[in-house]
N, C-alpha and C. Protein backbone atom coordinates (compact mmCIF):
# COMPACT_ATOMS: atom_id res chain seq x y z
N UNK A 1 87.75 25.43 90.95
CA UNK A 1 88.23 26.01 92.19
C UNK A 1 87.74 27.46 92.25
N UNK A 2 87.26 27.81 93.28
CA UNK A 2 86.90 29.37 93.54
C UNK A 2 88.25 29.99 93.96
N UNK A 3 87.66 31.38 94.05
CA UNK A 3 88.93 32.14 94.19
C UNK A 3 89.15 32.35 95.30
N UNK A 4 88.29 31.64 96.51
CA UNK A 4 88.96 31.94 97.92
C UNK A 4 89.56 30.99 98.25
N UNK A 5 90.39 29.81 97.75
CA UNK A 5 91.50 28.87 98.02
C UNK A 5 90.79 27.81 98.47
N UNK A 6 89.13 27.48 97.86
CA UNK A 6 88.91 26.45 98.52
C UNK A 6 88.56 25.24 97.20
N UNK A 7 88.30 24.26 96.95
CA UNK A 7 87.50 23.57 96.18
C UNK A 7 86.72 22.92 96.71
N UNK A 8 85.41 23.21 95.27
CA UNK A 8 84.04 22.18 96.22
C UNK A 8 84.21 21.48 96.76
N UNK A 9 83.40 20.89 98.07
CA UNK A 9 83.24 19.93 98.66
C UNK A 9 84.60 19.00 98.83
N UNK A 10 85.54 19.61 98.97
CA UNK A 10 87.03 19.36 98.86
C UNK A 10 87.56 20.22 100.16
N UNK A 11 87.50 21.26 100.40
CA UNK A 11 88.52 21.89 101.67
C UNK A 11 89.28 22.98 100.75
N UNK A 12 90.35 22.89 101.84
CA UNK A 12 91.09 24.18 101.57
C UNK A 12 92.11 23.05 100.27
N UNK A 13 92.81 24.01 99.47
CA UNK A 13 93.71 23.85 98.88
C UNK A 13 95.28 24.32 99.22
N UNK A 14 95.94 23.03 99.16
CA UNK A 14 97.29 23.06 99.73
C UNK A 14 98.02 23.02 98.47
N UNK A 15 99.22 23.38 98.32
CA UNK A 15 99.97 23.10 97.17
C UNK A 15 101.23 22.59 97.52
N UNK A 16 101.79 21.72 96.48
CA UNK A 16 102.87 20.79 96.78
C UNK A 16 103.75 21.25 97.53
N UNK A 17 104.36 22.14 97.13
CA UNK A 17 105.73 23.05 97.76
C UNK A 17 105.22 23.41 99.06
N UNK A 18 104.33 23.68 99.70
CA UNK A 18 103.39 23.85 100.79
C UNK A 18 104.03 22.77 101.84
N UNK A 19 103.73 21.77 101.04
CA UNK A 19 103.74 20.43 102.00
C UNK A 19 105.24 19.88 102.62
N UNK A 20 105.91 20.03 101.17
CA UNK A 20 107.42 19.54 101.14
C UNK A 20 108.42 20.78 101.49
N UNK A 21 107.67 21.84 102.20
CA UNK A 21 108.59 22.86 102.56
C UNK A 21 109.55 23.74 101.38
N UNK A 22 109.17 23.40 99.99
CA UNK A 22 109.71 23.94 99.17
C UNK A 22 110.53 22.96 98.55
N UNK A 23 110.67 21.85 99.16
CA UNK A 23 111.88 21.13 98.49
C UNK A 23 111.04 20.49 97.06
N UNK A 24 112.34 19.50 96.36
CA UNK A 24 111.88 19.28 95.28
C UNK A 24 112.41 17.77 94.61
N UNK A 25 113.57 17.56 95.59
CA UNK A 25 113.98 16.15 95.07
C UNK A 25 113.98 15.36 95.87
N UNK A 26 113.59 14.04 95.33
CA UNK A 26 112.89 13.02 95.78
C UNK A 26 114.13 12.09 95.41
N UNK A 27 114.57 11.35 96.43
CA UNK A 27 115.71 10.01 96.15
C UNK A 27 114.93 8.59 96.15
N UNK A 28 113.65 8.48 97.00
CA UNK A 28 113.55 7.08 96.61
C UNK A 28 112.68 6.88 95.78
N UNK A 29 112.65 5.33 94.97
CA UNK A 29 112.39 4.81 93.71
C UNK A 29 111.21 4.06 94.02
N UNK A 30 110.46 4.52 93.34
CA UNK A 30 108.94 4.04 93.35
C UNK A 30 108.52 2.74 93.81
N UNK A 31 109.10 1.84 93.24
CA UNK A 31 109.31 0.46 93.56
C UNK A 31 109.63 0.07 94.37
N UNK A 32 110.38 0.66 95.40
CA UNK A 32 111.39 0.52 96.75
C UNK A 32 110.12 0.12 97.91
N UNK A 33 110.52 -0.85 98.91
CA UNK A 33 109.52 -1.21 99.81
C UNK A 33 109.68 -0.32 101.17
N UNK A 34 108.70 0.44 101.39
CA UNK A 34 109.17 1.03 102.99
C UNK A 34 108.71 0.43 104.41
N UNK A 35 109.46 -0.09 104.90
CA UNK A 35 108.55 -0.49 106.26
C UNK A 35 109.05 0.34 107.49
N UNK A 36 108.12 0.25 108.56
CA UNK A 36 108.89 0.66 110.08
C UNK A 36 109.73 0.06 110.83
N UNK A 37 110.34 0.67 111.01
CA UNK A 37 111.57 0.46 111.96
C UNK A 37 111.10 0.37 113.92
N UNK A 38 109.80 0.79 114.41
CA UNK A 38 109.37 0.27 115.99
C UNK A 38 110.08 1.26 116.59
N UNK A 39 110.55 2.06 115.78
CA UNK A 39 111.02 3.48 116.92
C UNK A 39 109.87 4.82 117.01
N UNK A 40 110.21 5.09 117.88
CA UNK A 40 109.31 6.39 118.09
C UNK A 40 109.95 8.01 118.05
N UNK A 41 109.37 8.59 116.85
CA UNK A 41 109.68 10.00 116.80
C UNK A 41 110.30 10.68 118.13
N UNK A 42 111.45 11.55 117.74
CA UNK A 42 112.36 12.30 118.57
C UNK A 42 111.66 13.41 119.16
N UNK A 43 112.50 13.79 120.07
CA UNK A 43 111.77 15.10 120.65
C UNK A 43 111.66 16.63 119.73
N UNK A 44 113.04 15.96 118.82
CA UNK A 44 113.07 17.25 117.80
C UNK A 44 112.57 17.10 116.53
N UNK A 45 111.31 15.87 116.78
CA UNK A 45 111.26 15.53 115.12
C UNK A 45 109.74 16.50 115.35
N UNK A 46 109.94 16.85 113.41
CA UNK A 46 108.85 18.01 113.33
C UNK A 46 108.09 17.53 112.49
N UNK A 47 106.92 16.45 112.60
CA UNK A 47 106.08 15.74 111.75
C UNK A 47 105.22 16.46 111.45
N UNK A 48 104.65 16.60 109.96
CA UNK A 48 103.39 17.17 109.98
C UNK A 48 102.49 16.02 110.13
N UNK A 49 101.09 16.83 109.80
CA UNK A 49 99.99 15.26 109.71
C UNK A 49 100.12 14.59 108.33
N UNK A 50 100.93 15.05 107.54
CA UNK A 50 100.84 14.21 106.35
C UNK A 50 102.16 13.41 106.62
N UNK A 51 103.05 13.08 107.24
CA UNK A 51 104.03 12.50 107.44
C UNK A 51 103.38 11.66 108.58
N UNK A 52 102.53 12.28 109.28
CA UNK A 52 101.73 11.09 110.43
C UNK A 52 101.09 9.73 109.88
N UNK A 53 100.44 10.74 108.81
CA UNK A 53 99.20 9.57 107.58
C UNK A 53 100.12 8.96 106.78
N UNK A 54 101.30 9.21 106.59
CA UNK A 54 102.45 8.57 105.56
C UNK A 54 102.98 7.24 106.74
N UNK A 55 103.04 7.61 108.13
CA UNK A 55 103.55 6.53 108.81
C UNK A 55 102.72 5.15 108.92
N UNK A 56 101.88 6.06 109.00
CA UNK A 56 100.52 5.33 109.52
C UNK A 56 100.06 4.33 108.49
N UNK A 57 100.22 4.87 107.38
CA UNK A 57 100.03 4.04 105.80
C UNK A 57 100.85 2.88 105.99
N UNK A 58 102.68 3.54 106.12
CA UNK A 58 103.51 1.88 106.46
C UNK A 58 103.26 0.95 107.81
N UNK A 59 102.54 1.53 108.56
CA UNK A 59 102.68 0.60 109.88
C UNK A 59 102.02 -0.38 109.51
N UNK A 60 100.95 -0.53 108.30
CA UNK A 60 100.37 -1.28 107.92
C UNK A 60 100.53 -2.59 107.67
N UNK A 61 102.12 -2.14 107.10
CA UNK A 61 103.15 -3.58 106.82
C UNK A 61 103.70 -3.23 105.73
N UNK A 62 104.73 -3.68 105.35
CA UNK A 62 105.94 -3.13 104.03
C UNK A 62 105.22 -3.33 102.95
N UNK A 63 105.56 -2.08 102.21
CA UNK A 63 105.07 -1.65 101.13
C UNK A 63 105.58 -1.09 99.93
N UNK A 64 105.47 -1.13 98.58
CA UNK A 64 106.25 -0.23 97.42
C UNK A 64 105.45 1.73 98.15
N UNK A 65 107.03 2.75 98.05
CA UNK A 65 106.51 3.90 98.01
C UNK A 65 105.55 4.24 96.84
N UNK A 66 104.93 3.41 95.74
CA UNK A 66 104.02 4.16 94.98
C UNK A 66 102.65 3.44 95.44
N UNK A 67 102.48 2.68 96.28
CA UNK A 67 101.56 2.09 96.79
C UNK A 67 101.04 3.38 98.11
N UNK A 68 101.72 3.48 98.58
CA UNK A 68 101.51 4.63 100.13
C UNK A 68 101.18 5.73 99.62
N UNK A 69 101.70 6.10 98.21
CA UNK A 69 101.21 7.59 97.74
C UNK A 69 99.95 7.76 97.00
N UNK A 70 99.85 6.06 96.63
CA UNK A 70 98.11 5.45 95.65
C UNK A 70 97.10 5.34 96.73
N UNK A 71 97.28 5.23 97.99
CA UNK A 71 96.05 5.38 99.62
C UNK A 71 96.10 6.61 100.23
N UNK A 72 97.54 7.46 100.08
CA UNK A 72 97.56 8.80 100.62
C UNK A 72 96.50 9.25 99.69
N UNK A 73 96.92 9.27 98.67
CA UNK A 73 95.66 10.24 98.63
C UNK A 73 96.75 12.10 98.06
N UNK A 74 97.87 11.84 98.33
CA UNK A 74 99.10 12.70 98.31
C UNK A 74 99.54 13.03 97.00
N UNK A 75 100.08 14.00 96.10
CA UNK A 75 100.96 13.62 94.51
C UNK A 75 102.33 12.75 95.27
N UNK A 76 102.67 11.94 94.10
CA UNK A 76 103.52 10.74 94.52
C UNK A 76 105.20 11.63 94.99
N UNK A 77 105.40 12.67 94.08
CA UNK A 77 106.26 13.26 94.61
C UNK A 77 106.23 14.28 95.50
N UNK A 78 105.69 14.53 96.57
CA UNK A 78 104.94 14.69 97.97
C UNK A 78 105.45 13.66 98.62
N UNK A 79 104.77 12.58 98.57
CA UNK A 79 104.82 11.27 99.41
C UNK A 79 106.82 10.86 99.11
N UNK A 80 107.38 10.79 98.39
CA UNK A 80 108.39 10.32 97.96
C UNK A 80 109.71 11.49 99.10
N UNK A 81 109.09 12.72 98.89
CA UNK A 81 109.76 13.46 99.68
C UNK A 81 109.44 13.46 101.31
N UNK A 82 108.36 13.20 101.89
CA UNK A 82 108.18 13.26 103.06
C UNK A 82 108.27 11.88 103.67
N UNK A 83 108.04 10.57 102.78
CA UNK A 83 108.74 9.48 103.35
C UNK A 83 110.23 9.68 103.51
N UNK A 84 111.15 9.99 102.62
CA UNK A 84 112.55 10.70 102.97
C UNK A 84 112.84 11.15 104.08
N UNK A 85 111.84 11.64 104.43
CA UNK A 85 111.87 13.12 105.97
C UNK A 85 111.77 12.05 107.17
N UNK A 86 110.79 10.57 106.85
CA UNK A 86 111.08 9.80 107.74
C UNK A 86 111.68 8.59 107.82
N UNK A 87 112.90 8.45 106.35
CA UNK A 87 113.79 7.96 106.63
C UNK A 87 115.24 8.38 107.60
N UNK A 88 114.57 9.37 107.18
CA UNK A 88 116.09 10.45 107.95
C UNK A 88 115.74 10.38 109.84
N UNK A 89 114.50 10.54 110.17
CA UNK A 89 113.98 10.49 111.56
C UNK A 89 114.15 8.85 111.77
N UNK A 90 114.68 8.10 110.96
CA UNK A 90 114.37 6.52 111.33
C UNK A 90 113.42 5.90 112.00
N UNK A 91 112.15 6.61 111.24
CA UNK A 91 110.93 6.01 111.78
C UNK A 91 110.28 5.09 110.69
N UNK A 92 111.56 4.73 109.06
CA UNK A 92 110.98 3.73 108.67
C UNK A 92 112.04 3.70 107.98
N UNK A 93 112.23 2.61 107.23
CA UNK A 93 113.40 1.76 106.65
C UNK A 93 112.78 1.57 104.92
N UNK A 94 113.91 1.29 104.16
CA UNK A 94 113.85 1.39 102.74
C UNK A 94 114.62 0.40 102.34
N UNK A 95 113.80 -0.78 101.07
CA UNK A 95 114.51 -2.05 100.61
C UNK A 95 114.63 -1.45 99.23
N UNK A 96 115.63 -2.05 98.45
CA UNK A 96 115.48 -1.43 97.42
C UNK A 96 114.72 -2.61 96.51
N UNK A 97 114.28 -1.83 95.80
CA UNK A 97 113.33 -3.35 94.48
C UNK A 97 114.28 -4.16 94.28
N UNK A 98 113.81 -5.23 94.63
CA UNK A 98 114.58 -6.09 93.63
C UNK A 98 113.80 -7.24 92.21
N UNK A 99 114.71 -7.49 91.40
CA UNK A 99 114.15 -8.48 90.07
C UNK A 99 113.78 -9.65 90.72
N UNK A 100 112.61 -9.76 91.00
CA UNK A 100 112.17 -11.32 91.55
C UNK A 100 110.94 -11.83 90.27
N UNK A 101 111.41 -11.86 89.14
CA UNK A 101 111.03 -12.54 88.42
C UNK A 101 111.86 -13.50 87.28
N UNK A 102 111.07 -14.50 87.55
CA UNK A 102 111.73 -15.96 86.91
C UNK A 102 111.59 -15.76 85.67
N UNK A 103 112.81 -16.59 84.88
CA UNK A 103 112.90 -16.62 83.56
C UNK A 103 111.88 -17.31 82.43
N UNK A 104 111.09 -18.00 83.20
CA UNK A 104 109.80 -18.67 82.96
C UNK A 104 109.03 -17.16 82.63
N UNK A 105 108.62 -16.32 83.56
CA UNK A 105 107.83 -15.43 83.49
C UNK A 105 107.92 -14.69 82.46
N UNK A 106 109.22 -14.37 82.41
CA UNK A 106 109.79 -13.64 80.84
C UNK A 106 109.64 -13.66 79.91
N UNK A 107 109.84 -15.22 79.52
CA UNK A 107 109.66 -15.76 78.56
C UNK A 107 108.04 -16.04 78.04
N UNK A 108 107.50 -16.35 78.87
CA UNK A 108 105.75 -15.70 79.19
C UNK A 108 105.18 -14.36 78.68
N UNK A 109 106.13 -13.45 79.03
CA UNK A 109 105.61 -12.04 78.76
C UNK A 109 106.01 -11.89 77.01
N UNK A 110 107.77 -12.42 76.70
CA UNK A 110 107.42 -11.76 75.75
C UNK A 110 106.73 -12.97 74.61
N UNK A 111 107.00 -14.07 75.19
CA UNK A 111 105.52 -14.85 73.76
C UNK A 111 104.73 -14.31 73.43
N UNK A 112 104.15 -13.48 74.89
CA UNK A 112 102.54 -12.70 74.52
C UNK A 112 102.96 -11.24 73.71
N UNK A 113 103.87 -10.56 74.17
CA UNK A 113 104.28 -9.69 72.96
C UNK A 113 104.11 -9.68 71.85
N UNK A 114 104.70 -10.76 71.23
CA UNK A 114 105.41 -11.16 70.09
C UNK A 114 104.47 -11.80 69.42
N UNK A 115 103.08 -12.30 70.33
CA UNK A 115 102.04 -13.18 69.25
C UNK A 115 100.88 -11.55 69.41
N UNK A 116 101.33 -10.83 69.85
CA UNK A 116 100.04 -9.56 69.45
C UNK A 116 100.73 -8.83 67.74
């Protein structure tokens, strides 16, 4: 990085706290699926473009939040906080993970464990 805030062939340099307004905690869980909710931003909602490209990522179709932050292109705790910003605007909805694996599978995983 040079010292005028840019990196090669990269742009300007933004820094996290930049993005997330300073904040720092992140409530949802990586695993968690986010989809849209078909509403449209308020008159008082204050999107940046990275919360645009964060929507835009889920309109895609429901997704784990560490998947949206692996195409953003974003650090995951960035993405984790500004999807937040549009859970709160209810411009997208949050499932929580759930264990959808069979006891077959398990038992699969740890054979292979256990014979390494």
């Amino acid at each position: 990085m040079s010292t005028d805030g840019y990196v090669e062939d990269d742009g300007p340099v933004v820094r996290a706290y930049a993005l997330t307004r300073g904040r720092v905690a992140a409530t949802l869980d990586l695993l968690a699926v986010v989809g849209v909710t078909g509403a449209l931003p308020g008159p008082r909602a204050n999107l940046s473009r990275e919360h645009r490209r964060l929507l835009g990522l889920v309109e895609l179709g429901p997704r784990p939040v560490v998947d949206v932050a692996s195409d953003s292109g974003l650090p995951v705790g960035v993405v984790r906080i500004l999807l937040g910003d549009l859970v709160e605007e209810r411009l997208i909805k949050v499932r929580p993970r759930t264990a959808n694996v069979s006891e077959g599978i398990l038992r699969e995983v740890i054979s292979g464990l256990q014979a390494l």
